[in-house]
Protein backbone atom coordinates (compact mmCIF):
# COMPACT_ATOMS: atom_id res chain seq x y z
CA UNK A 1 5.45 -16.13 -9.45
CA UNK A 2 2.46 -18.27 -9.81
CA UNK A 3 0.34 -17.11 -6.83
CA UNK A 4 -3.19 -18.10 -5.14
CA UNK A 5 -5.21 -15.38 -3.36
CA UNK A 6 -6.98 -15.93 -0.29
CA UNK A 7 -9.26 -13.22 0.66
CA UNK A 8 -12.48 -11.61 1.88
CA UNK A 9 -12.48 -7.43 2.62
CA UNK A 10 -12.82 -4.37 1.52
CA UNK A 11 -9.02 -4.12 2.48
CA UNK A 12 -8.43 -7.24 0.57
CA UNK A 13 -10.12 -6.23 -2.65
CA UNK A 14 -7.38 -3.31 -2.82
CA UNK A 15 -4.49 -5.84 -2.34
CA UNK A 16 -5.73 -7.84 -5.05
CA UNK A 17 -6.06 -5.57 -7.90
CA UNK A 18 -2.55 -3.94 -7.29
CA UNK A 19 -1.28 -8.05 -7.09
CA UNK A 20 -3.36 -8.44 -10.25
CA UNK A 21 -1.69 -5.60 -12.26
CA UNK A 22 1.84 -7.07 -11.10
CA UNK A 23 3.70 -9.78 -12.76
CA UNK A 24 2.55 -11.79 -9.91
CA UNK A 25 -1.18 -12.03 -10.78
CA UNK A 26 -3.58 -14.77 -9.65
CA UNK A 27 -4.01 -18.10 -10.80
CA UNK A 28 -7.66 -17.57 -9.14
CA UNK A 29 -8.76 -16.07 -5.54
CA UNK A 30 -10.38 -18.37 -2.89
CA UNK A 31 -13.13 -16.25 -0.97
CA UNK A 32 -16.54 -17.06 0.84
CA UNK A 33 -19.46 -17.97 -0.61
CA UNK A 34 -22.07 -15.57 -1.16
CA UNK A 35 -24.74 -14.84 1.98
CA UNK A 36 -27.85 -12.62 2.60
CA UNK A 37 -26.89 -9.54 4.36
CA UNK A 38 -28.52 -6.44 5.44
CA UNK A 39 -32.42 -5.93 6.91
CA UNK A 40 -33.42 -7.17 3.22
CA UNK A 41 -31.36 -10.44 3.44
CA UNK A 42 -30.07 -9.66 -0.48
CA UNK A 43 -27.14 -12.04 -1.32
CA UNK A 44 -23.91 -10.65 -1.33
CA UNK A 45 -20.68 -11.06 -2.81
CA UNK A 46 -17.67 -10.89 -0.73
CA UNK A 47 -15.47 -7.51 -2.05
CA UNK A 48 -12.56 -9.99 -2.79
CA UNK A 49 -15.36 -11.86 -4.65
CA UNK A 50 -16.56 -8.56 -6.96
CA UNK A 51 -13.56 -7.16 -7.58
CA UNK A 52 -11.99 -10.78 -9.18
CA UNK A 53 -15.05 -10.16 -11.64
CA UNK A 54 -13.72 -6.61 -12.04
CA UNK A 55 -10.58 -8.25 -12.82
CA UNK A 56 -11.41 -11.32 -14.68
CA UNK A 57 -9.83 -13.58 -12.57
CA UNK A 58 -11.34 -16.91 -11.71
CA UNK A 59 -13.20 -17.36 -7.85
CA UNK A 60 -13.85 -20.19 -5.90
CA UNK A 61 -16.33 -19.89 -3.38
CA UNK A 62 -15.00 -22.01 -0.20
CA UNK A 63 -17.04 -22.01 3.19
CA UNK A 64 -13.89 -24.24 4.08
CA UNK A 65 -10.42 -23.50 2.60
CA UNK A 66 -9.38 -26.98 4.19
CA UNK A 67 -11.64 -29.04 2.24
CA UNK A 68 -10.43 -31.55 0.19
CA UNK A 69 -11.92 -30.12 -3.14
CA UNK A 70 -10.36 -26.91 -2.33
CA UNK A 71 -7.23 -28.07 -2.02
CA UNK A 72 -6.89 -30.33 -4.76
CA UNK A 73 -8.00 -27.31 -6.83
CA UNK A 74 -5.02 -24.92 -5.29
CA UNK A 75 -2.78 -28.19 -5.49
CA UNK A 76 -3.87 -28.39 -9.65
CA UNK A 77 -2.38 -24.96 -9.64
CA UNK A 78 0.63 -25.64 -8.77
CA UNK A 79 1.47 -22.26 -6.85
CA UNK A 80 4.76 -20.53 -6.16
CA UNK A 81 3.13 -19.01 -3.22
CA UNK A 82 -0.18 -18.85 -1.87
CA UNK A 83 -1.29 -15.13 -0.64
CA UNK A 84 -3.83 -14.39 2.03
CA UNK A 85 -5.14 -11.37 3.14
CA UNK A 86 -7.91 -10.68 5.63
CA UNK A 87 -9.50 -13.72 4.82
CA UNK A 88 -11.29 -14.82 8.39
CA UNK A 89 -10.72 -18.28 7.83
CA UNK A 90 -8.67 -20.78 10.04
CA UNK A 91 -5.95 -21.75 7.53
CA UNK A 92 -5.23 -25.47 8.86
CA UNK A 93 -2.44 -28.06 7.44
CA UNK A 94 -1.53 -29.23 5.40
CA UNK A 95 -2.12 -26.39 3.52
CA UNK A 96 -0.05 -24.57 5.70
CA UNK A 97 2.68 -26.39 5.04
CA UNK A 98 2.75 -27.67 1.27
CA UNK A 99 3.23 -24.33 -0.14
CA UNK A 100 5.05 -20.64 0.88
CA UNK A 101 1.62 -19.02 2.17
CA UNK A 102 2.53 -14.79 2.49
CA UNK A 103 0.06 -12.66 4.68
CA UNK A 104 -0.56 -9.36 4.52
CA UNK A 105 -1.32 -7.84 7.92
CA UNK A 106 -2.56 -4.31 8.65
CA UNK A 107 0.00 -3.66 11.33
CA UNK A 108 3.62 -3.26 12.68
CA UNK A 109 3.47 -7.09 13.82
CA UNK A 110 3.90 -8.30 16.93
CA UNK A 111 2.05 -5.38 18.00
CA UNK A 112 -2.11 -5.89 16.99
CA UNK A 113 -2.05 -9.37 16.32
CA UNK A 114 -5.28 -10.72 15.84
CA UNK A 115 -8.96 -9.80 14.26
CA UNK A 116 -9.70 -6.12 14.29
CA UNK A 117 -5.61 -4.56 14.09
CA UNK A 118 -6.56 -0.98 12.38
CA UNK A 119 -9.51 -0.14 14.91
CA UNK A 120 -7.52 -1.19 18.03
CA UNK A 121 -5.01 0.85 16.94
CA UNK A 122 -7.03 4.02 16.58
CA UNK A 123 -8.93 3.05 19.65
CA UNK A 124 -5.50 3.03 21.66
CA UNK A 125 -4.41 6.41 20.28
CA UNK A 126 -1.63 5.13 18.53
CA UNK A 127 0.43 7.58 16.01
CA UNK A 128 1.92 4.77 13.98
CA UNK A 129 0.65 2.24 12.52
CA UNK A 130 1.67 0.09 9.10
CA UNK A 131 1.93 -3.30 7.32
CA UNK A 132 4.06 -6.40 8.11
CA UNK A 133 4.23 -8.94 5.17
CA UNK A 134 5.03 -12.25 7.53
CA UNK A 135 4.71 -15.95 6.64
CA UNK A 136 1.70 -17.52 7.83
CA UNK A 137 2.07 -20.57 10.81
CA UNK A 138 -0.35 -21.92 13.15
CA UNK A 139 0.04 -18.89 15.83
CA UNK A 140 -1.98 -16.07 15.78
CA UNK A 141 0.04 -13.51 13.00
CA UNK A 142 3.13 -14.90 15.11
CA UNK A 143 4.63 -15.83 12.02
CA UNK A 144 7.97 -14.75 11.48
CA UNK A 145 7.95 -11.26 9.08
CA UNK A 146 9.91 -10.20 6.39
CA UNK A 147 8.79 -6.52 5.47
CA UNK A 148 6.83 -3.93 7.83
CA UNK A 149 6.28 -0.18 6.61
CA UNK A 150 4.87 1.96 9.18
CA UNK A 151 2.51 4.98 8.50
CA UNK A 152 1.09 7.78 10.55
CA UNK A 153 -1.96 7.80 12.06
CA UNK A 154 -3.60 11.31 11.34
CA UNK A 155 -5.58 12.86 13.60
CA UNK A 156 -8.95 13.05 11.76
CA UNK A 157 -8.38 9.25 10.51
CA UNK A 158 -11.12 7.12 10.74
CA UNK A 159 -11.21 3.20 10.05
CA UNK A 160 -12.16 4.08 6.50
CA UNK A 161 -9.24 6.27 5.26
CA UNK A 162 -6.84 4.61 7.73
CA UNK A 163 -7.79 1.18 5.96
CA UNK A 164 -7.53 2.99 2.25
CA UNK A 165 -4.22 4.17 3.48
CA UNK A 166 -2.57 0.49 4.21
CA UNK A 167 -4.37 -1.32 2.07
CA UNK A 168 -2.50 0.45 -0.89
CA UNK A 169 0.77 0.50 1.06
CA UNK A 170 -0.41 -3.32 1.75
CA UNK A 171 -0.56 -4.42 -1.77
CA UNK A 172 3.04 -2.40 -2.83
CA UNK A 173 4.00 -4.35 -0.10
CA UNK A 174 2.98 -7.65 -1.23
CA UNK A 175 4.36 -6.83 -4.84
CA UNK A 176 7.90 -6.13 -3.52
CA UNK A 177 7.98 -9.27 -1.21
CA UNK A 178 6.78 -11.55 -4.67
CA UNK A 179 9.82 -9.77 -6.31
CA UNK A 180 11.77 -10.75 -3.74
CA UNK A 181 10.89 -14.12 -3.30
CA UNK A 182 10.99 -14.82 -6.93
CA UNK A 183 14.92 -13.69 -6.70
CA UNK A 184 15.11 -16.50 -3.45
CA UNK A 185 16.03 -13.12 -1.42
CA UNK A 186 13.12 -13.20 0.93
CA UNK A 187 14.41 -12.80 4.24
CA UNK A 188 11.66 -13.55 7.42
CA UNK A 189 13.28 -12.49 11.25
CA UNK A 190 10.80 -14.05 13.77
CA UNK A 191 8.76 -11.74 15.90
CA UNK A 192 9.68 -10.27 19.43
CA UNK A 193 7.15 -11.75 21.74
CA UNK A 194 7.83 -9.30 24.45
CA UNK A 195 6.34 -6.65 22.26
CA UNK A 196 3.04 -8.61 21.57
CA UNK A 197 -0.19 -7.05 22.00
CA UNK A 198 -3.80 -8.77 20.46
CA UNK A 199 -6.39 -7.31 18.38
CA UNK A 200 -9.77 -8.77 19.86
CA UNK A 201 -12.63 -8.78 17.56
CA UNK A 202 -15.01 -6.02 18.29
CA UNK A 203 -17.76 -6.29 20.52
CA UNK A 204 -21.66 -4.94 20.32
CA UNK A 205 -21.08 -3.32 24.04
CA UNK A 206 -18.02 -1.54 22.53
CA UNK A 207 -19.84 0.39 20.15
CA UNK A 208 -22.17 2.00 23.10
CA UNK A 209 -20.54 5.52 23.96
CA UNK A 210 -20.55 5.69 27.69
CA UNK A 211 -20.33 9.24 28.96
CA UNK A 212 -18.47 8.01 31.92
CA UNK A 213 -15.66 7.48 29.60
CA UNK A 214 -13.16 10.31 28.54
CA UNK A 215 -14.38 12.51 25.76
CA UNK A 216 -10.68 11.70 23.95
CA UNK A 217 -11.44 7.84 24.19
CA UNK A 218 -14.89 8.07 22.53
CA UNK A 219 -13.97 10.25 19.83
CA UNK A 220 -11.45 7.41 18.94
CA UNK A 221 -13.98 4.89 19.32
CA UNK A 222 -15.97 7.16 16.81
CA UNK A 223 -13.13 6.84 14.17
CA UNK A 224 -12.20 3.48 14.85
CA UNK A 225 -15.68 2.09 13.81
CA UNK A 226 -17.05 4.84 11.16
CA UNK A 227 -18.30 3.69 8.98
CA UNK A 228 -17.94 -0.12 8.44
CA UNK A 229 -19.63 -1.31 12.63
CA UNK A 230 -20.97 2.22 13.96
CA UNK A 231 -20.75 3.82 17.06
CA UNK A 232 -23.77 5.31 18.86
CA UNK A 233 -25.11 6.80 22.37
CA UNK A 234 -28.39 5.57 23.96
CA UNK A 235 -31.22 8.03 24.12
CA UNK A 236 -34.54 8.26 25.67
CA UNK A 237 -35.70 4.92 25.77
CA UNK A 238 -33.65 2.64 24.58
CA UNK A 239 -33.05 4.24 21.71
CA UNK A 240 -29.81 4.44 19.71
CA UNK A 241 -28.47 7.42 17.70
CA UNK A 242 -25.30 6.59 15.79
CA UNK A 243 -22.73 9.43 15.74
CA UNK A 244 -20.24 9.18 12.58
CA UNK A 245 -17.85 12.11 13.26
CA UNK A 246 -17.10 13.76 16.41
CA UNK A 247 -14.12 15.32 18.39
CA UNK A 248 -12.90 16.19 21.73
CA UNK A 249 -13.37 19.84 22.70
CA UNK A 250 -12.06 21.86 26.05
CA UNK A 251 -15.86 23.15 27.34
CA UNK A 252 -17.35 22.58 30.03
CA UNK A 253 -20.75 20.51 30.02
CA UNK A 254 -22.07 18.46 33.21
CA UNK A 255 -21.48 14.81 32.69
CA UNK A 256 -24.47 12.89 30.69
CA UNK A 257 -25.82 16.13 29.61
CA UNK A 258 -26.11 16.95 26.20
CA UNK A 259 -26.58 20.68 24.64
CA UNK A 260 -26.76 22.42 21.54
CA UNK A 261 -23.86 25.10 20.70
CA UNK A 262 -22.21 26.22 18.14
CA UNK A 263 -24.41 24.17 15.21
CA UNK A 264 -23.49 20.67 16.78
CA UNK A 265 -24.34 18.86 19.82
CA UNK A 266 -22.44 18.52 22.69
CA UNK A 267 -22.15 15.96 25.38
CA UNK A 268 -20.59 16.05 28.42
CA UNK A 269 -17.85 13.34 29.94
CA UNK A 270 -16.40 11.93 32.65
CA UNK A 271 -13.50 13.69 31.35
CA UNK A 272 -13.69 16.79 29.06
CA UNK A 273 -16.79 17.30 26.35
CA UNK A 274 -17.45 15.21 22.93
CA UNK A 275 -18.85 17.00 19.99
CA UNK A 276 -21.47 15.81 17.93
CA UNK A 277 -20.52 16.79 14.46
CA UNK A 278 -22.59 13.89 12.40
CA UNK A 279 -24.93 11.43 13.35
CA UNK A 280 -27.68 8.89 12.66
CA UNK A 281 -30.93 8.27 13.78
CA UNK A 282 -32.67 4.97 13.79
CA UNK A 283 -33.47 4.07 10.32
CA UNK A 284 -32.00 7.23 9.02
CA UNK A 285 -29.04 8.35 7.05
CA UNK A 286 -25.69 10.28 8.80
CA UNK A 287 -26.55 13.71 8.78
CA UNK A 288 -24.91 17.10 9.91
CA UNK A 289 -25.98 17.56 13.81
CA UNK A 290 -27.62 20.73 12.82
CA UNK A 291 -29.60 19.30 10.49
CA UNK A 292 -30.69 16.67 12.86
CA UNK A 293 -31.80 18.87 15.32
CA UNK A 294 -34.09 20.81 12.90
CA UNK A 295 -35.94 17.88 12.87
CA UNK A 296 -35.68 16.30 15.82
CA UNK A 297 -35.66 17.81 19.88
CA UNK A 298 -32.59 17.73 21.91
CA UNK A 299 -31.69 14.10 22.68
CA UNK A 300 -31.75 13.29 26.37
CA UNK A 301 -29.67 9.93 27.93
């Protein structure tokens, strides 16, 4: 098949190089232009962007996948299908429309539609999660799907391994659908919309660990945005201390008190105890909570 890729993430970097080693490999991949990120305001490729390079496939850089330059150049191409895969662009007609557009969505569609499907789904304490390989309409991942794989959600996954985890299943996926459409036996079922549930983009209060909260539901915060956003309580004044790892435990400490057992911190909920296993001070890097507390006193909230 002669395929476009349209892509941004970490996630979609994976599903591009196993696309790229397939008999389905990219014309070229359609990503955002470079920006300055980070305190140092460095330009930055997007990962779809580096690992094309890696690849040596061609990359346009599109602030706007719907402008006419961009799609003459995808029309030039003359593609089978056109691929996208965590892209975070509105995909508007008639692009939509003109060719077969596949996407590759980190979850067992209808369930985590939306922005931000593989933390919501940690955040929720769900045991399954997966990939659904669904045409792309105008509706938010309401498209109707024609492959889902599910995958267990282990109990020490965080976004990071989770994300490893479907991203490879993601791209097998994508491979198998290609094969399938290739043969014209690419089937597509539409989506139950009683079973529907969103994925909202993540929000700067989220990431603020609230010891009123259980200690279950901020250990799955924890996971659910280590390491790529960052979770983190807020100590003396003002001041935030990011906590990468840490896990429920049965002992009891008053709530919004923290203490120091047992070579970690622990802090005290409005239901049950959250232990500090790794965290990060301002302008630091993650450390063991050990370590941090050779160097630094007890943090108070």
């Amino acid at each position: 098949m002669r395929t476009v890729y349209l892509g941004t993430s970490e996630f979609a970097a994976t599903v591009l190089r196993r696309l790229a080693n397939s008999p389905h490999r990219p014309l070229f991949a359609v990503t955002p232009p470079d920006r300055p990120k980070g305190r140092g305001r460095r330009t930055q490729s997007p990962p779809v962007a580096g690992a094309a390079r890696e690849l040596g496939i061609e990359t346009i850089g599109a602030a706007d996948v719907n402008e006419a330059a961009v799609l003459e150049q995808i029309g030039a191409a003359r593609p089978d299908a056109v691929v996208v895969c965590a892209f975070g662009q509105l995909i508007r007609e008639p692009l939509l429309s003109e060719w077969p557009m596949l996407n590759v969505h980190p979850s067992l569609l209808p369930r985590w539609r939306g922005a931000a499907p593989i933390e919501r789904a940690i955040m929720a304490g769900d045991d399954r999660t997966g990939v659904s390989l669904m045409r792309l309409t105008e509706g938010l991942d309401s498209g109707p799907v024609a492959l889902r794989e599910e995958v267990a959600i282990g109990a020490e996954d965080d976004f990071e391994a989770l994300s490893a985890k479907l991203a490879a299943l993601g791209g097998d996926q994508l491979v198998q659908g290609l094969d399938l459409l290739a043969e014209d036996r690419l089937e597509f079922a539409e989506q139950d919309e009683d079973g529907a549930t969103y994925a909202e983009k993540i929000l700067a209060e989220e990431r603020r660990l609230d010891p009123a909260r259980s200690a279950q539901a901020l250990a799955r915060t924890v996971r659910a945005l280590t390491p790529h956003v960052g979770a983190y309580l807020e100590v003396g004044d003002g001041e935030r201390l990011g906590v990468r790892r840490a896990r429920a435990v049965d002992v009891g400490v008053r709530q919004g008190e923290i203490r120091a057992e047992w070579g970690a911190m622990l802090l005290g909920c409005g239901g049950g105890t959250l232990r500090l296993e790794v965290v990060q001070p301002a302008g630091g890097k993650p450390m063991a909570a050990d370590a941090y507390l050779r160097g630094h006193s007890l943090p108070r909230l």
